[in-house]
N, C-alpha and C. Protein backbone atom coordinates (compact mmCIF):
# COMPACT_ATOMS: atom_id res chain seq x y z
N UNK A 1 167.00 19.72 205.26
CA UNK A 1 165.71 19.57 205.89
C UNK A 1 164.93 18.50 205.16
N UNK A 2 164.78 17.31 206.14
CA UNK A 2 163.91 16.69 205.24
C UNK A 2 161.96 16.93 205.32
N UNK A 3 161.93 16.61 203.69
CA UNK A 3 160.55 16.08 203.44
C UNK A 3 159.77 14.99 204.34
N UNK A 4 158.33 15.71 205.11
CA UNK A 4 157.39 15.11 205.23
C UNK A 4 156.59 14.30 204.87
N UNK A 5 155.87 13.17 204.81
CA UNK A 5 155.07 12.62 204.41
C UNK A 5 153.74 13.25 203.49
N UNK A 6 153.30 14.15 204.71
CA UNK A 6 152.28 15.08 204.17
C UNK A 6 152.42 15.92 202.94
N UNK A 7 154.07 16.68 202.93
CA UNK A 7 154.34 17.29 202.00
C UNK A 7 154.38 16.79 201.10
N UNK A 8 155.13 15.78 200.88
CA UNK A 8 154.68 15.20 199.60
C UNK A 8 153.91 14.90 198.85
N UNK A 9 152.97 14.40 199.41
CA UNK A 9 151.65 14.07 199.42
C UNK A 9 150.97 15.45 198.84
N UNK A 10 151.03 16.72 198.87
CA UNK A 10 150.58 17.88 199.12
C UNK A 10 151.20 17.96 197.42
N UNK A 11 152.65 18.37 197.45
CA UNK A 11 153.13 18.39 196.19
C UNK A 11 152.85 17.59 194.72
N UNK A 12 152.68 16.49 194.96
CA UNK A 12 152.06 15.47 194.42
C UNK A 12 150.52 15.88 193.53
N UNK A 13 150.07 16.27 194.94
CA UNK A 13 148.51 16.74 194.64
C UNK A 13 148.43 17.68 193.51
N UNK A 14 148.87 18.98 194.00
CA UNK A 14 149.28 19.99 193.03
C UNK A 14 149.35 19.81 191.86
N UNK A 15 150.87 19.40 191.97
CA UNK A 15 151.25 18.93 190.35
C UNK A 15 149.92 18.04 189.62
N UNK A 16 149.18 17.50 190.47
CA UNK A 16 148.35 16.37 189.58
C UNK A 16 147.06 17.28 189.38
N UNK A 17 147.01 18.57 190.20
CA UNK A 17 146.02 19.44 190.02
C UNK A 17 146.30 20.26 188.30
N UNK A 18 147.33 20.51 188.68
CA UNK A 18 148.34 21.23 187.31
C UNK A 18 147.98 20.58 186.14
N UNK A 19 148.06 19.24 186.36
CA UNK A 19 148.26 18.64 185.01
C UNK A 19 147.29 18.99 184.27
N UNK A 20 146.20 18.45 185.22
CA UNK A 20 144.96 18.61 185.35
C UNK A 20 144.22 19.71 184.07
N UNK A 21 144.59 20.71 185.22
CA UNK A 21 143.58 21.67 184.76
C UNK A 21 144.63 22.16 183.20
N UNK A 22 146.11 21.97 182.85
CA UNK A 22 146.36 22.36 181.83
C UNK A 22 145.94 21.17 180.71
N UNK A 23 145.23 20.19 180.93
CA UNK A 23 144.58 19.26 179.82
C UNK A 23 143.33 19.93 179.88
N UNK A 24 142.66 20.70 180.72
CA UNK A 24 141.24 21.49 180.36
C UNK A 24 141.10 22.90 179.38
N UNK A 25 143.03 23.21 179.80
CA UNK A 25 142.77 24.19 179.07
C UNK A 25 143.55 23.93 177.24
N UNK A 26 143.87 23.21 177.35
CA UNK A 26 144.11 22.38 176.16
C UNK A 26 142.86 22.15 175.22
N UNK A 27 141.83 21.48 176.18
CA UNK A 27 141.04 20.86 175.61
C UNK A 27 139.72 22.24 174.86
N UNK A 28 139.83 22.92 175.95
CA UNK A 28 139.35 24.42 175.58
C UNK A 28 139.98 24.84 174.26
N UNK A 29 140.70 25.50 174.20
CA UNK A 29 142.12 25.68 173.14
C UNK A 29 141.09 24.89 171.68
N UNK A 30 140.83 23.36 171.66
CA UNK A 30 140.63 22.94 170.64
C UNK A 30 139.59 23.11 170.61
N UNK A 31 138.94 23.09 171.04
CA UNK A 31 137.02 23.25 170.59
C UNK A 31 136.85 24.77 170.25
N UNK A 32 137.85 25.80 170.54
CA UNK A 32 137.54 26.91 169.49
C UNK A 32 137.02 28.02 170.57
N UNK A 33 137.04 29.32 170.37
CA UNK A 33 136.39 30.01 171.15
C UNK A 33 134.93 30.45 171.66
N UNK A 34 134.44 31.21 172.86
CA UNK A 34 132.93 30.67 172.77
C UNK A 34 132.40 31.39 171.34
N UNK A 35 131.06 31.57 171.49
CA UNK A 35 130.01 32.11 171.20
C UNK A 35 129.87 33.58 171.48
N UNK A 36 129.91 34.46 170.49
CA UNK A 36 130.59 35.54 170.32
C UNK A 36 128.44 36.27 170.54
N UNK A 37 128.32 37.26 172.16
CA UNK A 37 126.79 37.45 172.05
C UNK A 37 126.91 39.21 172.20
N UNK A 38 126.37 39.33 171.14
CA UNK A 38 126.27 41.25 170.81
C UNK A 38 125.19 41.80 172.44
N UNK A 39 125.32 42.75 171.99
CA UNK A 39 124.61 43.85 173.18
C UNK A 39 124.87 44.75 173.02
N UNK A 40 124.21 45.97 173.74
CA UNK A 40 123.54 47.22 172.83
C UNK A 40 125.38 47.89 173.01
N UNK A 41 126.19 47.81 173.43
CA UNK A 41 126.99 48.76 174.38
C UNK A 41 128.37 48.43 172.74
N UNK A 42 128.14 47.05 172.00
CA UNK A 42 129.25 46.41 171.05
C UNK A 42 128.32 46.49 169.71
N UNK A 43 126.94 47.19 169.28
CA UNK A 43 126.73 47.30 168.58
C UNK A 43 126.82 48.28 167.74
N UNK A 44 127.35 48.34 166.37
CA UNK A 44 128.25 49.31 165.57
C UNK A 44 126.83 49.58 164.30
N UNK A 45 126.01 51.05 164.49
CA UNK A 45 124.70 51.20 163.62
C UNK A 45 125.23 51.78 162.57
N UNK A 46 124.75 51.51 161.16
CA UNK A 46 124.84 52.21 160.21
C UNK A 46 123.34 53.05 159.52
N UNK A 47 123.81 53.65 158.52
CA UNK A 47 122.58 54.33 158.03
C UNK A 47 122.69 53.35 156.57
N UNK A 48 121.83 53.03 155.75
CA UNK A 48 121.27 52.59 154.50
C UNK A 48 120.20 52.87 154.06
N UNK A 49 120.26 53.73 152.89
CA UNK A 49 119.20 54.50 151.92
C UNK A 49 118.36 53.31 151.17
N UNK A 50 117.25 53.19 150.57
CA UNK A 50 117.21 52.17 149.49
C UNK A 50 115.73 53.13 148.60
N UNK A 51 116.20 52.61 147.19
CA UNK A 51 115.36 53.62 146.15
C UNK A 51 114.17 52.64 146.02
N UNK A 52 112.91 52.91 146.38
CA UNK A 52 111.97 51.55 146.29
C UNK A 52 111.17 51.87 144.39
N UNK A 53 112.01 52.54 144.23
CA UNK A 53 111.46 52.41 142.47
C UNK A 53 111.18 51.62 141.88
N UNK A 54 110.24 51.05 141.36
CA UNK A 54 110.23 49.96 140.30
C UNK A 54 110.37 48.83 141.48
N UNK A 55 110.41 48.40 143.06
CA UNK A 55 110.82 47.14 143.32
C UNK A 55 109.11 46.75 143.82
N UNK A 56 109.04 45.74 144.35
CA UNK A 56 108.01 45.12 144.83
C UNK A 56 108.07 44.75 146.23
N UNK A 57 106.52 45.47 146.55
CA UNK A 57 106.22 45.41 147.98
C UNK A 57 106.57 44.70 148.60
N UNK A 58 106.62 43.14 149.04
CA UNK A 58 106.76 42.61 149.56
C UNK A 58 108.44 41.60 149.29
N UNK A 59 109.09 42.16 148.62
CA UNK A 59 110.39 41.85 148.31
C UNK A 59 111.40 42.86 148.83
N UNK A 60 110.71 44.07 149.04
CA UNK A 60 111.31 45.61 149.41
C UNK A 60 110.90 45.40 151.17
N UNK A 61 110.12 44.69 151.55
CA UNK A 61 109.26 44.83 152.94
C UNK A 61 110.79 44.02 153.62
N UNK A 62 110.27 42.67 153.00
CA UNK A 62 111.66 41.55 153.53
C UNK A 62 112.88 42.02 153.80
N UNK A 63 113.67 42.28 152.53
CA UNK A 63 115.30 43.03 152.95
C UNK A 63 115.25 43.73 153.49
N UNK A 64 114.69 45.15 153.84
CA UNK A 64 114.37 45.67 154.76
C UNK A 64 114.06 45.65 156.48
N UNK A 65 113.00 44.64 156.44
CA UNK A 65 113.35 44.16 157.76
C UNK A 65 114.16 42.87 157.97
N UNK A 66 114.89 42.43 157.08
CA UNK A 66 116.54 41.49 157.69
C UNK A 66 117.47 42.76 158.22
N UNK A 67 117.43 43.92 157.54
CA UNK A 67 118.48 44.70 157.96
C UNK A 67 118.08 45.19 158.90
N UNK A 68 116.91 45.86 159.92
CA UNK A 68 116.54 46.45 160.34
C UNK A 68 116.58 45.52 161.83
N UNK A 69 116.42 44.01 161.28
CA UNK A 69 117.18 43.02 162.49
C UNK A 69 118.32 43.01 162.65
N UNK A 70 119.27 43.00 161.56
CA UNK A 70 120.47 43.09 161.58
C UNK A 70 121.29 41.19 161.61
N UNK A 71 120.36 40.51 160.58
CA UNK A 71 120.43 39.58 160.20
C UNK A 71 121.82 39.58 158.73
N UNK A 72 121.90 40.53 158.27
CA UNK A 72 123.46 41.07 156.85
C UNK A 72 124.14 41.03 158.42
N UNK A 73 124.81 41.01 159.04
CA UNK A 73 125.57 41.08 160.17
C UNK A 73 126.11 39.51 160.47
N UNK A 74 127.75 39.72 160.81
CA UNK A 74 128.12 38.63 161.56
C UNK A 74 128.08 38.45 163.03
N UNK A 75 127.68 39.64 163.62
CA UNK A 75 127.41 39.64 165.05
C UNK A 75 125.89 39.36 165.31
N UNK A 76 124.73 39.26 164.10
CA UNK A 76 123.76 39.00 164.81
C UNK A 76 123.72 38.16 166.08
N UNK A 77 122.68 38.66 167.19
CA UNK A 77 121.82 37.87 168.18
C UNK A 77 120.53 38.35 168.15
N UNK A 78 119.74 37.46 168.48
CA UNK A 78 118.62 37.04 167.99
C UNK A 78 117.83 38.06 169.20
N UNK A 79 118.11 37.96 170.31
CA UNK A 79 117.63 38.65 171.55
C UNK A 79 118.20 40.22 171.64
N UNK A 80 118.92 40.77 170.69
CA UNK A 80 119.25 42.03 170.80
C UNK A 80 119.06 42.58 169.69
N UNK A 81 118.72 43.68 169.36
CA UNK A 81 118.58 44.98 168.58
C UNK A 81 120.17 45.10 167.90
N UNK A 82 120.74 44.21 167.27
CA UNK A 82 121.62 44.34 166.50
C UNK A 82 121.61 45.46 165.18
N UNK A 83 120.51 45.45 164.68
CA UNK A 83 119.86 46.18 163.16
C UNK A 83 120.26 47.88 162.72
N UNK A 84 120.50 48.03 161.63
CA UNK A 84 120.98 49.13 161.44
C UNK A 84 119.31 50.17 161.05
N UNK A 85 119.57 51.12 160.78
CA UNK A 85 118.54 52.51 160.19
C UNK A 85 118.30 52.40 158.85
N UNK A 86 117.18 52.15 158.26
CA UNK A 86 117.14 52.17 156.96
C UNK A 86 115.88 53.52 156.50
N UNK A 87 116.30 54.13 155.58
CA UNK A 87 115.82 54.98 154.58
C UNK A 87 114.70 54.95 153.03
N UNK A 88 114.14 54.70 153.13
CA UNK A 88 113.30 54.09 151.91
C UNK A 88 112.56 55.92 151.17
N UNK A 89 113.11 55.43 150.04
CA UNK A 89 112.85 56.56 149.18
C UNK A 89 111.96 56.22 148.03
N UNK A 90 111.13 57.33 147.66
CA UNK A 90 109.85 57.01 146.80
C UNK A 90 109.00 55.27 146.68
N UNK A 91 108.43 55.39 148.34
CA UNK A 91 107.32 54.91 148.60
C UNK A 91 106.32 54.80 147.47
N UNK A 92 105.92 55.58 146.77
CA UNK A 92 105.02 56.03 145.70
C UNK A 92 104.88 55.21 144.38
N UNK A 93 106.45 54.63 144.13
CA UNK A 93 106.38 53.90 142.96
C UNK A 93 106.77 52.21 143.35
N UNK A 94 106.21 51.84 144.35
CA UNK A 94 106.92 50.59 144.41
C UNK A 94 105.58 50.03 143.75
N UNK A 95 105.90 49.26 143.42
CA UNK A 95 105.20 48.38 142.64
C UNK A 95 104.32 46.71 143.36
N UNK A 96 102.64 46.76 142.71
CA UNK A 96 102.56 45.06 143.52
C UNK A 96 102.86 44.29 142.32
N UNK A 97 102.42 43.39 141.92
CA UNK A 97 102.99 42.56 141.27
C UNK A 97 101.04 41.69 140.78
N UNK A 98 100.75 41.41 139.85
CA UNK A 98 99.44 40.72 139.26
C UNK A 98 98.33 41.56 139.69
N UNK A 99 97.24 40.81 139.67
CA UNK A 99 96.30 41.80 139.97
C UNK A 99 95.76 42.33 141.33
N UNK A 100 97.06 42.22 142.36
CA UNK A 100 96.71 42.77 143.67
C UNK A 100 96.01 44.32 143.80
N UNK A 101 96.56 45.67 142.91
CA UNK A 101 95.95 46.40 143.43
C UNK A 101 94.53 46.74 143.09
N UNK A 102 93.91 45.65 142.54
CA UNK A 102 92.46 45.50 142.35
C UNK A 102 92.25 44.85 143.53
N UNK A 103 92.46 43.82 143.98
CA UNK A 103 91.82 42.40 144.35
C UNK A 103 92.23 42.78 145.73
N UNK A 104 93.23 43.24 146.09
CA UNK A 104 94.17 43.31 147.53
C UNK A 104 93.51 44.30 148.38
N UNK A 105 93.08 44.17 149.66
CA UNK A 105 92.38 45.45 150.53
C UNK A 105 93.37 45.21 151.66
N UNK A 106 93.16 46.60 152.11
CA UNK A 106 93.79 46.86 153.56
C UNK A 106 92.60 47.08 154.25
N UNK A 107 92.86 46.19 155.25
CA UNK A 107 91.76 46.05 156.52
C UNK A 107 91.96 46.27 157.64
N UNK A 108 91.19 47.33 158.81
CA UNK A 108 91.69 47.39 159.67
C UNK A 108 90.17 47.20 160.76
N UNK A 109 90.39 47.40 162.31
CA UNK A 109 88.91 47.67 162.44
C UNK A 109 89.13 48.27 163.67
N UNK A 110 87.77 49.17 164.24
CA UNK A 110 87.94 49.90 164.38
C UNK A 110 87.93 49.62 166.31
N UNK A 111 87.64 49.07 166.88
CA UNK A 111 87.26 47.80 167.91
C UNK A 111 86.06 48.34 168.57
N UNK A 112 84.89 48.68 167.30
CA UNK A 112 83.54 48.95 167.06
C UNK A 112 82.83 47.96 167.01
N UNK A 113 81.71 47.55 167.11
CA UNK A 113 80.57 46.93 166.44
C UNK A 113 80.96 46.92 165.18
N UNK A 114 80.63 46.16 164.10
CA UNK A 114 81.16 46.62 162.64
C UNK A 114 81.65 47.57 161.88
N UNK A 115 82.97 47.80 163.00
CA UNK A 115 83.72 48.75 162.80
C UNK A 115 84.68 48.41 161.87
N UNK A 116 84.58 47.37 160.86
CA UNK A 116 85.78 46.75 159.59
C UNK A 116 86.16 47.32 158.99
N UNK A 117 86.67 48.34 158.51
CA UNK A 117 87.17 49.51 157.96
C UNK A 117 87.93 48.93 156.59
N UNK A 118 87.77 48.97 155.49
CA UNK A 118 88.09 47.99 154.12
C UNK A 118 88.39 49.66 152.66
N UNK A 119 89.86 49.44 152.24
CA UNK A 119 90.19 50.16 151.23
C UNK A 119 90.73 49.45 150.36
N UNK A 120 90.72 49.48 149.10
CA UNK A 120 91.00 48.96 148.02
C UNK A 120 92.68 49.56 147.74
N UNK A 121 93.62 48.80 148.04
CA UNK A 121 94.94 48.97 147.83
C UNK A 121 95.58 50.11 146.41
N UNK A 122 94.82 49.94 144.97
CA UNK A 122 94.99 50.55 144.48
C UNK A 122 94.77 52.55 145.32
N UNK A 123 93.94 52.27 146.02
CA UNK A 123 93.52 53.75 146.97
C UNK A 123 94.49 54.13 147.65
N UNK A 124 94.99 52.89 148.49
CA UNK A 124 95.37 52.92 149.58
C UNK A 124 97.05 53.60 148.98
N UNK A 125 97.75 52.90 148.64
CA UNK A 125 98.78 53.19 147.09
C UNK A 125 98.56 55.14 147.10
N UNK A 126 97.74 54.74 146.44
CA UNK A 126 97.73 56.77 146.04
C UNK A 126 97.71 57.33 146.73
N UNK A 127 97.46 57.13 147.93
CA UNK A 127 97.22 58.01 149.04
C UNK A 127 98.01 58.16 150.02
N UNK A 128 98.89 56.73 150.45
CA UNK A 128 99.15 57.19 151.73
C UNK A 128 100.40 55.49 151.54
N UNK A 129 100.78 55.63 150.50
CA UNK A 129 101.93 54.78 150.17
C UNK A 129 103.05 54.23 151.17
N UNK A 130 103.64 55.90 151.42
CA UNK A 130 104.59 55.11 152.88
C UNK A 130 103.86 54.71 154.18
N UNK A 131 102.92 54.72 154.18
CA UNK A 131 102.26 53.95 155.42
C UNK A 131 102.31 52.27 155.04
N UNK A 132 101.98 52.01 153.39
CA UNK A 132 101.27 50.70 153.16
C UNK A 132 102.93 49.79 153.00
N UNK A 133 104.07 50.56 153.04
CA UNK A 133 105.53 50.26 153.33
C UNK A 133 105.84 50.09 154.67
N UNK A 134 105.67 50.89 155.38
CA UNK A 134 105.78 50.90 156.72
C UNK A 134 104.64 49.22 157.16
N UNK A 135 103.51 49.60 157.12
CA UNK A 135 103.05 48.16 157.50
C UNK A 135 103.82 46.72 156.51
N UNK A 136 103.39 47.02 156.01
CA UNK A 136 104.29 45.23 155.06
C UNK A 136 106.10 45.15 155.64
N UNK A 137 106.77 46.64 156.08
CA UNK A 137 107.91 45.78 156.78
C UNK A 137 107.62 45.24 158.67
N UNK A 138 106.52 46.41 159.21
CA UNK A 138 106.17 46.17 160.29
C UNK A 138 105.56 44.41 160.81
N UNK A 139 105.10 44.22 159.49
CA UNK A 139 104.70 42.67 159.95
C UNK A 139 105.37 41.53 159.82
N UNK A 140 106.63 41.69 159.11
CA UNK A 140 108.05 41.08 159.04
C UNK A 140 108.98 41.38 160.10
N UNK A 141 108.54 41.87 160.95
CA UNK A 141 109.23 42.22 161.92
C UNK A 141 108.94 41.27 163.31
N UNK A 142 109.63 40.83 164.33
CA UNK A 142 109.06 40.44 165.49
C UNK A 142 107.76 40.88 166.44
N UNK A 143 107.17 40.47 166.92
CA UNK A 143 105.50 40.72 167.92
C UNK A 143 105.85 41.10 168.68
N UNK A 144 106.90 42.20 169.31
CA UNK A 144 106.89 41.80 170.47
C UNK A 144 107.71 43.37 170.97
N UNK A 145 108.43 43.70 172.33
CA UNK A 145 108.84 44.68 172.29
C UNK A 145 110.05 45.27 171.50
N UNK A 146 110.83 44.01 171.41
CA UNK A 146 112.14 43.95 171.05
C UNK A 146 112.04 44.62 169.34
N UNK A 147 110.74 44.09 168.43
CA UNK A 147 110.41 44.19 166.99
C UNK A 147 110.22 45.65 167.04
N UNK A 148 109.01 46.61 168.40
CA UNK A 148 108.63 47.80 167.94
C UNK A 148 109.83 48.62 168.11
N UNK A 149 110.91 48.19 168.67
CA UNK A 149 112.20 48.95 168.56
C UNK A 149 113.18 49.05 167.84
N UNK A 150 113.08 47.67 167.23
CA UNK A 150 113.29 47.89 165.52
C UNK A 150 113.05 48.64 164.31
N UNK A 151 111.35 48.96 164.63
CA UNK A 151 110.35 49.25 163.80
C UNK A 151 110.72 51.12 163.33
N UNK A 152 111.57 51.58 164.71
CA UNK A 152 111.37 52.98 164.93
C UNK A 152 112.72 53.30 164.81
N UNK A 153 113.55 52.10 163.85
CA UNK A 153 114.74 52.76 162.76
C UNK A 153 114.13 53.12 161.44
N UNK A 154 113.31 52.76 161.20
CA UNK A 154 112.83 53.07 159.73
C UNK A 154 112.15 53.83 159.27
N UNK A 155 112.39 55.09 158.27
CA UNK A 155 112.06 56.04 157.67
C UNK A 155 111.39 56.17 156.59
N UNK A 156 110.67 56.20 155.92
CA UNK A 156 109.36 55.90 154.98
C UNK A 156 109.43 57.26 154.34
N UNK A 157 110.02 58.24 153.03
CA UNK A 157 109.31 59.11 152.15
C UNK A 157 108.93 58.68 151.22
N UNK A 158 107.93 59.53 150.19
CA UNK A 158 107.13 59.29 149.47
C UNK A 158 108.21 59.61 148.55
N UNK A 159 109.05 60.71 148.19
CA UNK A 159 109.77 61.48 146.95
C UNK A 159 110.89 60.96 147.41
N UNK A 160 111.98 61.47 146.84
CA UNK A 160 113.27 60.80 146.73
C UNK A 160 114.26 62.03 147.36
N UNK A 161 113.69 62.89 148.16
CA UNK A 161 114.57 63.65 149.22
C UNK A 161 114.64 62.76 150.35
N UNK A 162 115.44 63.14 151.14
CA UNK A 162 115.22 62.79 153.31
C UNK A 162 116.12 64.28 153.56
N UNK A 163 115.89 64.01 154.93
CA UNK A 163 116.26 64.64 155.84
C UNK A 163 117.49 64.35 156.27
N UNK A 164 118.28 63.36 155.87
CA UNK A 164 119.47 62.75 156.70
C UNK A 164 120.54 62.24 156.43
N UNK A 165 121.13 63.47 155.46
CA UNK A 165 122.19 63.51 154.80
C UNK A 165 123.33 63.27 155.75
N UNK A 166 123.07 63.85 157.17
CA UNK A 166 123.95 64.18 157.88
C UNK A 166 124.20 62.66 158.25
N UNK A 167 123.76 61.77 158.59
CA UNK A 167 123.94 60.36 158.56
C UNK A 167 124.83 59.33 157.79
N UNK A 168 124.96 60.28 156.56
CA UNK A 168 125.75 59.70 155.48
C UNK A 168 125.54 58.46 155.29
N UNK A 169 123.99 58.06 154.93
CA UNK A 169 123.44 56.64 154.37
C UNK A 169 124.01 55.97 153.06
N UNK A 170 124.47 54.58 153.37
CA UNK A 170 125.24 53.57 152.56
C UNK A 170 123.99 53.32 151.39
N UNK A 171 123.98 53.36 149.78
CA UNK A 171 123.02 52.91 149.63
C UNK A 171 122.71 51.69 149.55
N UNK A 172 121.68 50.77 149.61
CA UNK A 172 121.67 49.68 149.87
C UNK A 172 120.55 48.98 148.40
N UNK A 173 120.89 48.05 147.78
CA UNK A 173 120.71 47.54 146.80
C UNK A 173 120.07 46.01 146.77
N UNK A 174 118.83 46.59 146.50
CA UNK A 174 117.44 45.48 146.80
C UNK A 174 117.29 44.88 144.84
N UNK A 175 117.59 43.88 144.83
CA UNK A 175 117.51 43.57 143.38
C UNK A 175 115.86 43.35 142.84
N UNK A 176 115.79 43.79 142.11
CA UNK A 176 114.11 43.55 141.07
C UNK A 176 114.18 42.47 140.78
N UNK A 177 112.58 41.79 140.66
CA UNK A 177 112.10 40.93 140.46
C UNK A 177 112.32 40.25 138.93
N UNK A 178 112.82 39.42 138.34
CA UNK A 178 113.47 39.36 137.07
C UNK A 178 111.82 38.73 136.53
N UNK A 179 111.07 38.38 136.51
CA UNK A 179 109.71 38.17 136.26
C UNK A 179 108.63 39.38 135.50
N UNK A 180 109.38 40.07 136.36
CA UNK A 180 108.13 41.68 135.76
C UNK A 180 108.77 42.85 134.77
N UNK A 181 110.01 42.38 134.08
CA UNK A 181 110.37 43.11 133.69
C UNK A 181 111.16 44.68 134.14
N UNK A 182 111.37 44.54 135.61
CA UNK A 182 112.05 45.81 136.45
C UNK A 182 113.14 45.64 136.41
């Protein structure tokens, strides 16, 4: 039986389609695979304890919320709740650093008429410590919805019990400030 004009023509095509598309996938092949993007369904949470003894507020605030983004991660994405659960134990002794808990106030207001509401940090400290933890990682955190869902992995005691043994928290190791002697 002979070959058509058309057929050939047809076969021709093909094969040149073939070639084709196996130099695309070649070329794929070398540039590497895509862009590897997490989502809630491939995200793997852990628990991490951390002893805030002796560390400093705002050095304890930071690592804290990288993990709580889940920035220690090779799967971070930036648009997803990658971040693991963190544990912070004895709130009470973290430490500021110069003469902040003189000089340093927590301000809030009240959305009064001169409703400015002003405590002297050393106060604020004695009183109500894992709150003044909870805010300094809360403001390291993103503005937005994605941040307050972050915000509500993190556990704040004052003493060095929790509740959440059953979690079996990794401890996690925030290094001291080599400056202050900790």
């Amino acid at each position: 039986m002979a070959k058509t004009a058309t057929t050939k023509k047809k076969e021709e095509k093909s094969a040149a389609e073939t070639k084709r598309a196996t130099a695309h996938e070649k070329a794929v092949k070398r540039q590497g695979q895509n862009t590897y993007m997490a989502n809630e369904a491939t995200v793997d949470r852990k628990w991490f304890v951390v002893d805030a003894d002796g560390i400093a507020l705002g050095r304890l605030a930071s690592q804290v919320a990288a993990v709580l983004r889940g920035k220690h991660k090779a799967s971070f994405t930036p648009h997803v709740d990658t971040g693991d659960f963190v544990i912070v134990l004895n709130s009470d002794k973290v430490i500021l650093t110069g003469k902040k808990l003189e000089q340093k106030y927590r301000r809030r207001h009240t959305l009064y008429m001169g409703g400015l509401k002003e405590i002297q940090f050393k106060k604020f400290m004695a009183e109500k410590s894992d709150q003044a933890v909870e805010e300094s990682v809360k403001g390291m955190l993103p503005k937005n919805a994605l941040g307050r869902k972050m915000f509500k992995k993190l556990r704040v005691y004052k003493g060095d019990t929790h509740e959440h043994q059953a979690q079996m928290p990794i401890p996690l190791i925030i290094e001291r400030s080599k400056n202050h002697g900790n």
